[in-house]
Protein backbone atom coordinates (compact mmCIF):
# COMPACT_ATOMS: atom_id res chain seq x y z
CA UNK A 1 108.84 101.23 32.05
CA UNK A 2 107.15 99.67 34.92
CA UNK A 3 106.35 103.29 36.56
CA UNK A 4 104.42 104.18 33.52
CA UNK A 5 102.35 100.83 33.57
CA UNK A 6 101.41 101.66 36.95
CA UNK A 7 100.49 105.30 36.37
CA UNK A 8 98.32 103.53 33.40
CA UNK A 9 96.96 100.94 35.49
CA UNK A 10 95.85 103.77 38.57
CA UNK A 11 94.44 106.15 35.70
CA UNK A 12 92.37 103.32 34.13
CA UNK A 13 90.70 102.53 38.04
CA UNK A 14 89.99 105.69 38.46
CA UNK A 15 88.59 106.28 35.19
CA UNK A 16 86.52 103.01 35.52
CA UNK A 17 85.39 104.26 39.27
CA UNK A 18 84.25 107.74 38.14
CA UNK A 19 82.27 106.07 35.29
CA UNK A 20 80.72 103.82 37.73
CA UNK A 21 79.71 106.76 40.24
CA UNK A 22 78.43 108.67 37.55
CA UNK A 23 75.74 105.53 36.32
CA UNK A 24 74.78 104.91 39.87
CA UNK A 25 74.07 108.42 40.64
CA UNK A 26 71.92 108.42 36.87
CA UNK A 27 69.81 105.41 38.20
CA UNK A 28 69.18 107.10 41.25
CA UNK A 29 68.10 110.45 39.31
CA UNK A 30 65.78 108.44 37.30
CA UNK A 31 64.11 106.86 40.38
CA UNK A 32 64.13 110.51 41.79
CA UNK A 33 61.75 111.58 39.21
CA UNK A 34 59.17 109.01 39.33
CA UNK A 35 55.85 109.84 41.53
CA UNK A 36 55.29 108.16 44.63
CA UNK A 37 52.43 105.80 44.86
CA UNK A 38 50.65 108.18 47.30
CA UNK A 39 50.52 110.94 45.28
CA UNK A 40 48.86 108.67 42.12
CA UNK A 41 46.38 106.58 45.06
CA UNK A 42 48.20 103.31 43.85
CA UNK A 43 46.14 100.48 44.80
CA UNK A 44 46.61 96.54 44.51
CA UNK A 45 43.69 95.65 43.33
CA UNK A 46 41.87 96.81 39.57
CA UNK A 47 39.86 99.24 39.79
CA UNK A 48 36.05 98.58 36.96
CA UNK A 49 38.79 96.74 34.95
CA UNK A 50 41.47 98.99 34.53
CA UNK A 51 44.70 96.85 35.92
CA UNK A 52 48.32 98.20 36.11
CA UNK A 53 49.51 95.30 33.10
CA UNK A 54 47.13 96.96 30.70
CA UNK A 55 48.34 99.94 31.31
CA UNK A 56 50.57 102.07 28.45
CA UNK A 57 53.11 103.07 31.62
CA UNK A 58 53.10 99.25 32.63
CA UNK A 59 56.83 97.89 32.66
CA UNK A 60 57.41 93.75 33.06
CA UNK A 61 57.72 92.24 35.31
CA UNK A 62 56.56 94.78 38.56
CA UNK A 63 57.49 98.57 37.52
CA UNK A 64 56.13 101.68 35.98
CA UNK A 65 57.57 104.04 33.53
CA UNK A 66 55.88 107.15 36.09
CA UNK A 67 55.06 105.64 39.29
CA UNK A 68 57.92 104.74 42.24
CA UNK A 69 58.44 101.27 43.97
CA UNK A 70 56.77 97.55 43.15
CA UNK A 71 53.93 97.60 40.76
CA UNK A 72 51.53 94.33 40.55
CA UNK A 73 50.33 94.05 37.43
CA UNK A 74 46.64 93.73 38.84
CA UNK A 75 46.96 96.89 40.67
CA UNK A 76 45.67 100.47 40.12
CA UNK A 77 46.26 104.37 40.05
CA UNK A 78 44.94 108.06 38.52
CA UNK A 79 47.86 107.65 35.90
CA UNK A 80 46.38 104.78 34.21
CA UNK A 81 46.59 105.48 30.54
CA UNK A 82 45.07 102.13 28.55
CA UNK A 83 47.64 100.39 25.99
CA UNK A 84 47.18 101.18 22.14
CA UNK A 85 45.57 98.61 20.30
């Protein structure tokens, strides 16, 4: 009995490791895909009143649904798309 609780107990680390791996390397993907702030001429500052927090890609508290790395909310790129409404 207790060599098939350990065989369950192995099976269920590894399971839980693989699944682990596999959302790590996801995250990393998504992060992947985003633009770097070069390529958009990311700026901190607004640019005639068009601010990073108004923006429809604008994600609390510091990100962006497009563009990689720390986002103020007062800053600026190309991408900016104003909020609906």
């Amino acid at each position: 009995m207790q060599d098939n609780t350990s065989r369950r107990a192995i099976l269920r680390t590894g399971l839980m490791a693989a699944a682990g791996a596999t959302l790590a390397a996801g995250a990393a993907r998504a992060q992947d895909e985003k633009i770097a702030q070069e390529l958009v001429q990311y700026q901190n500052q607004p640019k005639e009143g068009q601010q990073c927090n108004k923006c429809a890609q604008w994600v609390e508290p510091n990100a962006c649904k497009i563009v990689a790395g720390v986002i103020v909310p007062q800053g600026y790129c190309v991408a900016y798309a104003p909020k609906e409404g």
